[in-house]
Protein backbone atom coordinates (compact mmCIF):
# COMPACT_ATOMS: atom_id res chain seq x y z
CA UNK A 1 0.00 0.00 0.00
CA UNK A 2 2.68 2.38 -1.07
CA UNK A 3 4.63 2.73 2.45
CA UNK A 4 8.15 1.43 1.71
CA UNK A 5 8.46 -2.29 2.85
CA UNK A 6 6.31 -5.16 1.27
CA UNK A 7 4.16 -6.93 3.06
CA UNK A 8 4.01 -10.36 1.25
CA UNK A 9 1.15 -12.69 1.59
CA UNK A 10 -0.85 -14.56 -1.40
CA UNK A 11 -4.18 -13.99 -0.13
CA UNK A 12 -5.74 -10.91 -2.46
CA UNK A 13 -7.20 -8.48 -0.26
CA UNK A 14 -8.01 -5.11 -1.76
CA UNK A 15 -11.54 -4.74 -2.92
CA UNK A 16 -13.41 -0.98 -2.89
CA UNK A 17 -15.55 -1.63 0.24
CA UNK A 18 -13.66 -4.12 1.98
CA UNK A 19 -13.92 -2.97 5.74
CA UNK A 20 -10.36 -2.05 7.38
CA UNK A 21 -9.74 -1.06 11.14
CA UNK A 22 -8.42 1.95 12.35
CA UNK A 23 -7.15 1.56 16.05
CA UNK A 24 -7.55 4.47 18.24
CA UNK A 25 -5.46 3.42 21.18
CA UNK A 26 -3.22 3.54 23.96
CA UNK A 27 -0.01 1.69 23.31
CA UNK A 28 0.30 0.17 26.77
CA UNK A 29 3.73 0.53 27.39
CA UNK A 30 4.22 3.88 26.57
CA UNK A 31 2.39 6.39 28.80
CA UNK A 32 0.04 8.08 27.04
CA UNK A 33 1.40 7.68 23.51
CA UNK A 34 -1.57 7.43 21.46
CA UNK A 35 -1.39 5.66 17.48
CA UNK A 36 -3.61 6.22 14.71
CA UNK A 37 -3.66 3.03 12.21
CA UNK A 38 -4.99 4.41 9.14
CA UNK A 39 -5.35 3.69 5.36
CA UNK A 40 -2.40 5.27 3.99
CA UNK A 41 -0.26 4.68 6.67
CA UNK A 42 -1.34 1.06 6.71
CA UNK A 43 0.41 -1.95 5.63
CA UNK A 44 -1.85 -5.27 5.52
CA UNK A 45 -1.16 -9.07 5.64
CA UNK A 46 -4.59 -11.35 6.06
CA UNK A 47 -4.59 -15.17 6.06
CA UNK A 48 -6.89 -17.56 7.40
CA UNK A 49 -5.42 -17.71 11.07
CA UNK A 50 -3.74 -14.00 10.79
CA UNK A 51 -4.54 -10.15 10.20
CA UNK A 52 -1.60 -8.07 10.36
CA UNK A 53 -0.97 -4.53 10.71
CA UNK A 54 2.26 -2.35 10.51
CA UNK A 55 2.25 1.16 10.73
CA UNK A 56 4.87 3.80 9.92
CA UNK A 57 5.01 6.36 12.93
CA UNK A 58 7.38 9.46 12.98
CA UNK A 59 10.83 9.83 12.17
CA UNK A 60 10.38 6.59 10.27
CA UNK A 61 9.69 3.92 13.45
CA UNK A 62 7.49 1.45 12.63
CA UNK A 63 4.47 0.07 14.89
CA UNK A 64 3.94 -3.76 14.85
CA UNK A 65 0.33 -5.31 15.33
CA UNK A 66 -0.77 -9.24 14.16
CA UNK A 67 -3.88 -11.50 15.22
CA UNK A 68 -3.60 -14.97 15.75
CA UNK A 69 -6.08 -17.23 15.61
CA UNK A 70 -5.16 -20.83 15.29
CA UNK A 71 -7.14 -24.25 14.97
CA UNK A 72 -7.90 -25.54 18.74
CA UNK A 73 -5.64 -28.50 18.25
CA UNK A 74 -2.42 -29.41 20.50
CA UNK A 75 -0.07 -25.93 20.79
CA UNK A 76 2.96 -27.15 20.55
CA UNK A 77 6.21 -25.37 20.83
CA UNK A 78 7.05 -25.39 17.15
CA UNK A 79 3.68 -25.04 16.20
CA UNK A 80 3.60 -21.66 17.84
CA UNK A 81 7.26 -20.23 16.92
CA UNK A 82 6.28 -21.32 13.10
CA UNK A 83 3.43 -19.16 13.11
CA UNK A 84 4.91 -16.25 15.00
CA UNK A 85 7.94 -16.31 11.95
CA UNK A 86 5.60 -16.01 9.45
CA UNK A 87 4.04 -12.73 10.88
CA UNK A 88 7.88 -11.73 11.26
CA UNK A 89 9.09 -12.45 8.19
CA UNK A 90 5.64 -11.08 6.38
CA UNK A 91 6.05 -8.00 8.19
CA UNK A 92 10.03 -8.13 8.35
CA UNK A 93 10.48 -7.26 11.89
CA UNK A 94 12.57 -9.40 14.13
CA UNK A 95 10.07 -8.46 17.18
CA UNK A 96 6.37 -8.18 16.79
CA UNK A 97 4.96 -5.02 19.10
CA UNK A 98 1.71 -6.81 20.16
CA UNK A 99 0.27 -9.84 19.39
CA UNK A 100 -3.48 -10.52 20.25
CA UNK A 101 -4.52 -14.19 20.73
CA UNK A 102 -7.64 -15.61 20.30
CA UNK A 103 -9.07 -19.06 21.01
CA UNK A 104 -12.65 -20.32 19.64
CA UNK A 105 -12.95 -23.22 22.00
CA UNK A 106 -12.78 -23.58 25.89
CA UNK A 107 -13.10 -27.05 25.78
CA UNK A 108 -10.01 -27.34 24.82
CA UNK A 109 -7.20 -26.38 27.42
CA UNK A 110 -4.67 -25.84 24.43
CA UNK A 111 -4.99 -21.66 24.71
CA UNK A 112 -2.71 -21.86 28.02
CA UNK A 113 -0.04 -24.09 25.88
CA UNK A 114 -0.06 -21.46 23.20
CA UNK A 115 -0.04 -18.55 25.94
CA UNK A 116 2.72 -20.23 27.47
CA UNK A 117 4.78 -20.53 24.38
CA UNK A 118 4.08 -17.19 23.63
CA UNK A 119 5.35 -16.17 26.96
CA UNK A 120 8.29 -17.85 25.72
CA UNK A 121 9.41 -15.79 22.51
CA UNK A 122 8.18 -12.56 24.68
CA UNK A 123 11.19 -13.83 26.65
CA UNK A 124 13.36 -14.44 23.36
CA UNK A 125 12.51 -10.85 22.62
CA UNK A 126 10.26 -11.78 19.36
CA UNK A 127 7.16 -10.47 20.73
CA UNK A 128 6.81 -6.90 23.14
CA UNK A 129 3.34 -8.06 24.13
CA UNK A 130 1.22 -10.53 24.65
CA UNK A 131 -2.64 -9.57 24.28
CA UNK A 132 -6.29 -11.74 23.81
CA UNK A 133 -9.13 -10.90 21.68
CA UNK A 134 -12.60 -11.90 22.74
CA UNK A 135 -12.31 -14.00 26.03
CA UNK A 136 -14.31 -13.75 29.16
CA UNK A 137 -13.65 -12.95 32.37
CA UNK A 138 -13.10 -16.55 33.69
CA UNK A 139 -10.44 -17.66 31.04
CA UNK A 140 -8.80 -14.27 31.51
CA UNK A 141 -8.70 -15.07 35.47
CA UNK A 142 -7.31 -18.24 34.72
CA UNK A 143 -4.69 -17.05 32.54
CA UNK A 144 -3.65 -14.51 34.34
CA UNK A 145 -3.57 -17.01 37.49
CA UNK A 146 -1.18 -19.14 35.45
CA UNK A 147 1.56 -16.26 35.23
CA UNK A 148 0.78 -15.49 31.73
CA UNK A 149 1.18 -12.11 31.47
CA UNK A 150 -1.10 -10.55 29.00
CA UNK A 151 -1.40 -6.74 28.99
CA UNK A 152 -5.02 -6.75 27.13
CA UNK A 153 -8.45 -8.20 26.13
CA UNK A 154 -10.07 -6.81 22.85
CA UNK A 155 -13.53 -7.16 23.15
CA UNK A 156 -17.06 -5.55 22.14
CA UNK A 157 -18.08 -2.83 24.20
CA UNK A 158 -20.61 -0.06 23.27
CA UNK A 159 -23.54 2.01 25.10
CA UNK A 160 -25.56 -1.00 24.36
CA UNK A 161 -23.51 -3.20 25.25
CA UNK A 162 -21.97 -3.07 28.73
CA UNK A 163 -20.95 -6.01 29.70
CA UNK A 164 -17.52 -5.75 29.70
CA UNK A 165 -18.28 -3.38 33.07
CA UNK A 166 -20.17 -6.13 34.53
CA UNK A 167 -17.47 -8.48 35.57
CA UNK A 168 -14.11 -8.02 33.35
CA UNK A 169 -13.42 -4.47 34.21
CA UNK A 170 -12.68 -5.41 37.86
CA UNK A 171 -10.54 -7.85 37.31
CA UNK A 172 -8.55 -5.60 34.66
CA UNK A 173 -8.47 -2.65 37.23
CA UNK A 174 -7.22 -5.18 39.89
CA UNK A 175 -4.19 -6.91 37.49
CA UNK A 176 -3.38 -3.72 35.34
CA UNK A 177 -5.03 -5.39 31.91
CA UNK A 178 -6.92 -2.83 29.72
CA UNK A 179 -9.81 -3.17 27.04
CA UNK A 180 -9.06 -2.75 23.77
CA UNK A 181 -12.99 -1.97 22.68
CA UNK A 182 -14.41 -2.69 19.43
CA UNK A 183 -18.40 -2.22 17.95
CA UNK A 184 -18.57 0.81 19.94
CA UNK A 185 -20.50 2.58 17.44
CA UNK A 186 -22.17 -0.70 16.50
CA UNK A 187 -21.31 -0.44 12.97
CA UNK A 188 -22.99 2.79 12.34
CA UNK A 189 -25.79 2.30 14.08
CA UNK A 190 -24.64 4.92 16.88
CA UNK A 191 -25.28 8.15 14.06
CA UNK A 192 -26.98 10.47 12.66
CA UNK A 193 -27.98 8.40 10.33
CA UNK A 194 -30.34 6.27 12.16
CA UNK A 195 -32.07 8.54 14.22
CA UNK A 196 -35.61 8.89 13.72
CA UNK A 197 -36.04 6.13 11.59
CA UNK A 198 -38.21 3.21 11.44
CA UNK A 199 -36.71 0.10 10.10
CA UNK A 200 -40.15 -1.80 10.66
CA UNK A 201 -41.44 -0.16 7.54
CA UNK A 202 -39.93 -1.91 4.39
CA UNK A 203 -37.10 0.68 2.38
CA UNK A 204 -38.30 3.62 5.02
CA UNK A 205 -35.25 3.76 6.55
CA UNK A 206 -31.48 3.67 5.76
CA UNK A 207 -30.45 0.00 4.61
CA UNK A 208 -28.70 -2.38 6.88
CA UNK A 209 -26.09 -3.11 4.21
CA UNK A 210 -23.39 -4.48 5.96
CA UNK A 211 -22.80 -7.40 8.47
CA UNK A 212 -21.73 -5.05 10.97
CA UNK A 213 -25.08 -3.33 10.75
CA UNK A 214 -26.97 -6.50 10.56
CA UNK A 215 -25.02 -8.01 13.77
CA UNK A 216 -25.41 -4.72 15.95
CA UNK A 217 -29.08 -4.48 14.81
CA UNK A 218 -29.57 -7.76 16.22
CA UNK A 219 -27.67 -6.87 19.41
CA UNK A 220 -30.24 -3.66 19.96
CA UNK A 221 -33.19 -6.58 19.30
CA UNK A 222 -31.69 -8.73 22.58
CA UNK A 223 -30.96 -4.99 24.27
CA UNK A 224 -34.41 -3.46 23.96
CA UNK A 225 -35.56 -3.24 20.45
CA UNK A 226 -35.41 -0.19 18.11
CA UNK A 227 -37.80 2.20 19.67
CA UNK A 228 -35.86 2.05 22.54
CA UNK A 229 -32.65 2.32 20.55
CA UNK A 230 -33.69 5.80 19.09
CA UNK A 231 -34.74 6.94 23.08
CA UNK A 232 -31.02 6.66 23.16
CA UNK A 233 -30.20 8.11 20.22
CA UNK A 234 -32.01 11.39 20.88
CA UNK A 235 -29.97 11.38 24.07
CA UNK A 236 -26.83 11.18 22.89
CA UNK A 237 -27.82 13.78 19.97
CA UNK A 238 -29.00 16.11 23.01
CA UNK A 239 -25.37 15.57 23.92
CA UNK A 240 -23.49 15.94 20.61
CA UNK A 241 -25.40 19.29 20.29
CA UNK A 242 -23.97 20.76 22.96
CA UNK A 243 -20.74 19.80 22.20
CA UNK A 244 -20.99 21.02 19.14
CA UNK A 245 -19.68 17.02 17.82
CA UNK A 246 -21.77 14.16 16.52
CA UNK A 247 -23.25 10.86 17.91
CA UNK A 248 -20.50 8.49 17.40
CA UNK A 249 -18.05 10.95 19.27
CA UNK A 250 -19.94 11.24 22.16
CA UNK A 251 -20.86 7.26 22.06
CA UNK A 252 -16.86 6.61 21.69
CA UNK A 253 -16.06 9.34 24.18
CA UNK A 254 -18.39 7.01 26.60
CA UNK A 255 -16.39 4.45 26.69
CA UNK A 256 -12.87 5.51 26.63
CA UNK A 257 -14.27 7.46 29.82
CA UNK A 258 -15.32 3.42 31.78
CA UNK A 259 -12.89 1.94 33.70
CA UNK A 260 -9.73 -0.23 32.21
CA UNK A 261 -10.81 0.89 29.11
CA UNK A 262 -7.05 1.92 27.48
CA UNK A 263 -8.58 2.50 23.64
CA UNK A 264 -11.74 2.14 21.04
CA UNK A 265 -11.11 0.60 17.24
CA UNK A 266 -13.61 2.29 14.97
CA UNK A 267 -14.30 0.67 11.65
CA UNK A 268 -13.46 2.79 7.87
CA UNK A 269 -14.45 2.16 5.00
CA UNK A 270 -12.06 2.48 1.57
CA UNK A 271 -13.50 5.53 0.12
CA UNK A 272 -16.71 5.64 2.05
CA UNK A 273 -16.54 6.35 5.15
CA UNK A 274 -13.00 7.20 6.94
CA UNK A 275 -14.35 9.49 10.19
CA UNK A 276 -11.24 11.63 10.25
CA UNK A 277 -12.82 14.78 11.43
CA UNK A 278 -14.50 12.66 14.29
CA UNK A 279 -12.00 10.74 15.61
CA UNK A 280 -9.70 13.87 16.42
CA UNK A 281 -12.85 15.58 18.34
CA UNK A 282 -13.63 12.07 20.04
CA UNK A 283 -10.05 13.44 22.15
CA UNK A 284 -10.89 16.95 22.47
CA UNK A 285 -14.35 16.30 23.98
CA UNK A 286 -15.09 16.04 27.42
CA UNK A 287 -18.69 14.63 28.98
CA UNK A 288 -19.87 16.19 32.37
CA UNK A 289 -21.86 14.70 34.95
CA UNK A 290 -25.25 15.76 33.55
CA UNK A 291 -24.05 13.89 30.03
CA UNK A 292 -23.11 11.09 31.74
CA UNK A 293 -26.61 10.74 34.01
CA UNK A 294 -28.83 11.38 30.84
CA UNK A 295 -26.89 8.14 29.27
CA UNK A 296 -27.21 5.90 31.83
CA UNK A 297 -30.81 6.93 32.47
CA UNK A 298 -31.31 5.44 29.45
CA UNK A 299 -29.12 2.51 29.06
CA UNK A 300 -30.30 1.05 32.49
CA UNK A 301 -33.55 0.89 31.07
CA UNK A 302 -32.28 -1.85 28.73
CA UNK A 303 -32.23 -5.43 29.42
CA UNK A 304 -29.25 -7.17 30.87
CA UNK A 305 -26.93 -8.23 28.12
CA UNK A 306 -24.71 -10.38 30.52
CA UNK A 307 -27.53 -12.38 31.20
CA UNK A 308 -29.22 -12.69 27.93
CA UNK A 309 -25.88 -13.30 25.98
CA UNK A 310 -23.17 -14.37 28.06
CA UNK A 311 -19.91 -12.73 29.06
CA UNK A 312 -17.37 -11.39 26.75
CA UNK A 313 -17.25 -13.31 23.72
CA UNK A 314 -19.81 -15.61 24.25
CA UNK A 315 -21.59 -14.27 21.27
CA UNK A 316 -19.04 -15.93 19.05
CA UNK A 317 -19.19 -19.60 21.03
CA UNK A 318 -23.13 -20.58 21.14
């Protein structure tokens, strides 16, 4: 993508709306130091059990990201150091920043092998840190029981949906872990754009043309159904108003503002939608105590998503 180094891989990935990420967060070892991952400055690798990001910074340093998600079959040592040298070589670095681990099946005990072998080439200095993606606040316990030391959990988090708060957020606050949060703007549904509408009427309101729409849709079925979704949405554009800023921003600003929450990703699209303008306001506005009241006047009114869904990540493993 026109940034110097190649990033090799023989999957094809550029199409005109494929959806990329743009990572608005707190790189946990430095204090502070916030990183914008964004087309242009992005460098992409994607495979079946890998998405990869590299990003060049100033004075020509060079940010390190990759997502692992193997097979649930036996982690071995080679297994895992094979498939940590691919990312390296694809994104020729000889240490990875952070690598975020997820693992589809409980069942199977093999995500403490692989966290344990990861541990490992943290140690070898081929990996700065070790992070998860999507698991709940019991496996996290556990892992972080076992000496594993993972420095965050990427998982959904939105005004809707609040159960990361629930039971995960105390444990981070008590071991130092942070939330990485993603689908807090639920695909779009947080805007403008779907205010006042009524999507019970065929074409009378804006098309859920994406899966991200269609998935948070459903989510605001389980939470309390549209008509209680735009009760919200009037509330946060009560909010934006008087900022002078727009729904999303104040429904990101939300929850960078929760506890052990260290940074939001916010999806772009190529071309379509990129948010640029919002995503510098979502750090120059600040929520006071009436904003945050009128919110959670409304979201308590909800039903409890902890209960109807699961924990964190459980979505993904009914």
């Amino acid at each position: 993508m026109g940034c110097g180094r190649q990033v090799v891989d023989g999957v094809k990935l550029i199409q005109t709306t494929l959806s990329m990420l743009c990572f608005i967060m707190l790189m946990l070892d430095l204090p502070l130091l916030t990183w914008l991952i964004y087309m242009g400055l992005l460098k992409i690798s994607m495979a079946s059990s890998s998405i990869e990001f590299v990003e060049r910074g100033h004075q020509s340093s060079w940010i390190s990201l990759t997502k692992w998600v193997p097979p649930p079959v036996k982690m071995t040592s080679s297994i895992v150091r094979e498939s940590i040298d691919v990312s390296r070589r694809r994104m020729d670095v000889p240490c990875l920043d952070m690598l975020q681990f997820h693992w589809w099946d409980y069942s199977n005990p093999g995500y403490l092998d692989a966290l344990n072998h990861l541990t490992d080439l943290k140690e070898e200095g081929k990996i700065k840190t070790v992070a998860l993606t999507n698991f709940d606040t019991e496996r996290l316990r556990i892992i972080l029981e076992n000496g594993i030391p993972v420095v965050s959990n990427q998982v959904q988090h939105s005004v809707v949906d609040m159960r990361p708060q629930q039971k995960m957020a105390e444990l981070c606050q008590l071991t130092g872990v942070k939330l990485i949060t993603y689908g807090t703007v639920m695909g779009g549904l947080l805007s403008e754009k779907f205010l006042d509408t009524n999507l019970s009427i065929p074409f009378a309101g804006p098309p859920l043309n994406t899966p991200s729409l269609q998935k948070y849709k459903r989510m605001v079925d389980a939470w309390g159904g549209w008509s209680q979704f735009q009760v919200l949405l009037q509330t946060l554009k009560r909010i934006a108003s008087k900022h002078g800023v727009s729904i999303p921003v104040v429904a990101v600003r939300y929850i960078l503002d929760q506890p052990a929450v260290a940074g939001s990703m916010i999806g772009v699209r190529l071309g379509l939608a990129e948010h640029i303008q919002d995503t510098n306001a979502i750090f120059m506005l600040s929520l006071d105590e009436d904003d945050v009241n009128s919110i959670q006047e409304v979201t308590k009114k909800g039903k409890d998503l902890l209960g109807v869904i699961g924990d964190c990540g459980d979505e993904y493993r009914r």
